[in-house]
Protein backbone atom coordinates (compact mmCIF):
# COMPACT_ATOMS: atom_id res chain seq x y z
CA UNK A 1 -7.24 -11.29 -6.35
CA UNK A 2 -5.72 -11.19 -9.74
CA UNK A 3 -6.11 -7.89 -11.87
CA UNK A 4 -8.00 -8.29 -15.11
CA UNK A 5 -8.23 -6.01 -17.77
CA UNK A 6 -11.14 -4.40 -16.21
CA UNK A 7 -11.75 -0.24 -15.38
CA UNK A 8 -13.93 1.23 -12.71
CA UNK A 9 -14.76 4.75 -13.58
CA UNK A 10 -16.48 6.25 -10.31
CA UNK A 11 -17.24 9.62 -10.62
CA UNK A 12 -19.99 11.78 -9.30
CA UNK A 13 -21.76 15.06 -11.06
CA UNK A 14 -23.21 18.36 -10.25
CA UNK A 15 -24.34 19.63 -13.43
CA UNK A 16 -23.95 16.40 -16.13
CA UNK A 17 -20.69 17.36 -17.14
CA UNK A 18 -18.50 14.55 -14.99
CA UNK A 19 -21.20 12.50 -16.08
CA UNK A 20 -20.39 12.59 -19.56
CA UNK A 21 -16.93 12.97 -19.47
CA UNK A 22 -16.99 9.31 -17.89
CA UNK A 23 -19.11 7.78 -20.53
CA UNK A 24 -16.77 9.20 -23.33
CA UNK A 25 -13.58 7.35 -21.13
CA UNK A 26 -15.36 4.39 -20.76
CA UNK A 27 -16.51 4.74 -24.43
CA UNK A 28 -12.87 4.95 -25.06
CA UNK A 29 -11.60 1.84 -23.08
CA UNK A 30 -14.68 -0.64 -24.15
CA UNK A 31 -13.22 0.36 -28.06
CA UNK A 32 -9.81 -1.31 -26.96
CA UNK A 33 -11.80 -4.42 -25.69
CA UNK A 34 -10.89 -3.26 -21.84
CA UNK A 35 -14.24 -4.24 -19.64
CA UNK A 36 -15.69 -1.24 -17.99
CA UNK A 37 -18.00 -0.52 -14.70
CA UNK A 38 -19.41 2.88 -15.05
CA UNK A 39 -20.43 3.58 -10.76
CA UNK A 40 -22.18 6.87 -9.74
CA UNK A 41 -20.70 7.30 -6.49
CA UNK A 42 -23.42 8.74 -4.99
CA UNK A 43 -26.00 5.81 -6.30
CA UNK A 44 -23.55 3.03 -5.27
CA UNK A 45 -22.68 1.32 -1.89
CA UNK A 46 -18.98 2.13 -1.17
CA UNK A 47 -19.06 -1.90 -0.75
CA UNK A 48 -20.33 -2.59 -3.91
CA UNK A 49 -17.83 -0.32 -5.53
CA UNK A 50 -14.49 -1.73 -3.98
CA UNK A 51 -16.03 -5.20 -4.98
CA UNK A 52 -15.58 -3.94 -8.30
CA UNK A 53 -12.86 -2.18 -7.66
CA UNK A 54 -11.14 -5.66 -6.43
CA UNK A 55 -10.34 -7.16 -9.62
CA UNK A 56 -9.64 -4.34 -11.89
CA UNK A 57 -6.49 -2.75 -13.54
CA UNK A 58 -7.33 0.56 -13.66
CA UNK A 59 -9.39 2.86 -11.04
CA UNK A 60 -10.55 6.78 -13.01
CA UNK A 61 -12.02 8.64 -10.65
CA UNK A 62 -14.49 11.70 -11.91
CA UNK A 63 -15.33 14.87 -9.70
CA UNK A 64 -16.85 18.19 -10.48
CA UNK A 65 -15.11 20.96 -8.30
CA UNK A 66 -16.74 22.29 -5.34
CA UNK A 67 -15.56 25.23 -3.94
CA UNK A 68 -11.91 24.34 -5.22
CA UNK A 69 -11.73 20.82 -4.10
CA UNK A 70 -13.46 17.62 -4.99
CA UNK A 71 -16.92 16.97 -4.19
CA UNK A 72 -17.40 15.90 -0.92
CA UNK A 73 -18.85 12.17 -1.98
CA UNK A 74 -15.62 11.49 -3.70
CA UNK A 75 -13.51 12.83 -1.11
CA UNK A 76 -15.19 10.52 1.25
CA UNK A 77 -15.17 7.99 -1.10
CA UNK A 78 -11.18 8.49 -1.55
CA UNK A 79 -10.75 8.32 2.21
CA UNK A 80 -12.34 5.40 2.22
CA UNK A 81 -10.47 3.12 -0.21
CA UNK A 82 -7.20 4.68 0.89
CA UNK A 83 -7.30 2.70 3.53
CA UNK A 84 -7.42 -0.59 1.91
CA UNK A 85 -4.39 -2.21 0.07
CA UNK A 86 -5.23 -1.86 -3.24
CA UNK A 87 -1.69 -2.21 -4.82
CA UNK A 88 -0.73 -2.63 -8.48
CA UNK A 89 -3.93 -0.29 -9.53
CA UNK A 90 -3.63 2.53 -12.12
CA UNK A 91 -5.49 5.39 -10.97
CA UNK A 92 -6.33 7.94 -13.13
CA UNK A 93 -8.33 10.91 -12.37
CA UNK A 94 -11.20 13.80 -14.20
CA UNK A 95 -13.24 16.25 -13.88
CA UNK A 96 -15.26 19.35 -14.85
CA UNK A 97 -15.22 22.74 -13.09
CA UNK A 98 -16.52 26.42 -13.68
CA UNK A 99 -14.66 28.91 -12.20
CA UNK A 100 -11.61 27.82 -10.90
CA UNK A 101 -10.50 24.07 -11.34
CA UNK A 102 -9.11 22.33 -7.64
CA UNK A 103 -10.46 19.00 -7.73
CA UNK A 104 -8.61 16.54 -10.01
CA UNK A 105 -5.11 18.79 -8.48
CA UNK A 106 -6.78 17.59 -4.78
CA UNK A 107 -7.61 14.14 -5.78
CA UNK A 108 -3.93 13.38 -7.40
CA UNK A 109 -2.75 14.82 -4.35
CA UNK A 110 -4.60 12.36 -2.32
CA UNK A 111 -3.49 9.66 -4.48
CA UNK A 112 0.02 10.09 -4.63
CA UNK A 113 -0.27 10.53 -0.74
CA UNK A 114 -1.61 7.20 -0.44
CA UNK A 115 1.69 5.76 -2.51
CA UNK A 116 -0.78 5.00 -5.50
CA UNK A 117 0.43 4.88 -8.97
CA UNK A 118 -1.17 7.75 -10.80
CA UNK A 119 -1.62 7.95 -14.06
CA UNK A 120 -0.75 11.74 -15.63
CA UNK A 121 -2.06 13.73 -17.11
CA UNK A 122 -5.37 14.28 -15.40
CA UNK A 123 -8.66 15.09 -17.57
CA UNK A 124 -9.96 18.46 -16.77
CA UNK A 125 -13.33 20.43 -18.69
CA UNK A 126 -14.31 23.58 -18.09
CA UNK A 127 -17.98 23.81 -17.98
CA UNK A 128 -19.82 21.93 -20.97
CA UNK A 129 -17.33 19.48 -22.38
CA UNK A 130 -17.54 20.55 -25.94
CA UNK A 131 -17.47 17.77 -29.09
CA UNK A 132 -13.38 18.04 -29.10
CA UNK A 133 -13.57 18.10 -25.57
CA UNK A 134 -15.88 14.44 -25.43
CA UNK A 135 -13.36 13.60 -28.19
CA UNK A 136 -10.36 13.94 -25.83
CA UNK A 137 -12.27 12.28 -22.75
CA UNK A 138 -12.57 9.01 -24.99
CA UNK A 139 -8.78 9.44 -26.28
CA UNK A 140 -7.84 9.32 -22.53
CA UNK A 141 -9.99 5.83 -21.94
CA UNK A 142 -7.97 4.47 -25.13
CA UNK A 143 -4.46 5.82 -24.14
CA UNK A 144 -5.52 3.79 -20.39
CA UNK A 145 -6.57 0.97 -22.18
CA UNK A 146 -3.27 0.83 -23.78
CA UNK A 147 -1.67 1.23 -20.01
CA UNK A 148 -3.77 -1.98 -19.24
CA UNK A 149 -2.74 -4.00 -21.83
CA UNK A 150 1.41 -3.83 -21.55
């Protein structure tokens, strides 16, 4: 299946944080005219998500860290679609943290394990994204839309 100039963001959230970081992305990419499926992981059939997944350019995947790693819905979720061939994605990757930050650094890992083409750098907010912070989130959905279009 053909990519259009579609993005999945699938993220999950502890706390709200991930949460809005992916509505300021998406926020970001509908402003360049990119079409955009916002999927809470946990919500969402993995099924249903790779069906959307199928046709799109560009994959962001949001996690809030968990004991220095990604949460564990997203590192199933990862497992998952690693599996399948889905070549000639961008994958991009953010997240929120509090104490120490581990899970965009274990999800990139993942990704460039599975041969995918990452898209750097990574989004990463501590706590609370602030105004600035929400400001950068939708400057990173832009700069990806841009990725999409050439």
């Amino acid at each position: 299946k053909t990519n259009k100039q579609k993005a999945v963001i699938v993220f999950d959230t502890m706390w709200g944080s991930t949460d809005k970081m992916a509505r300021a992305i998406a926020d970001g990419l509908a402003s360049e005219g990119i079409e955009v499926k916002v999927v809470k992981q946990r919500a969402t059939d993995n099924t249903v998500i790779v069906t959307e997944i199928a046709d799109a350019k560009a994959v962001l995947i949001g996690s809030p860290t968990l004991n220095n790693g990604m949460f564990p819905s997203l590192g199933s979720f990862l497992t998952y679609i690693r599996g399948l061939n889905f070549k000639g994605k961008l994958w991009g990757f953010f997240g929120s943290y509090g104490w120490g930050g581990g899970a965009v650094r274990s999800m990139v890992k993942m990704a460039k394990e599975a041969d995918f083409e990452v898209l750097e750098p990574s989004v990463e907010i501590k706590w609370v994204p602030t105004t600035e912070e929400v400001r950068k989130c939708f400057e990173f959905g832009q700069q990806i839309a841009q990725k999409i279009k050439s």
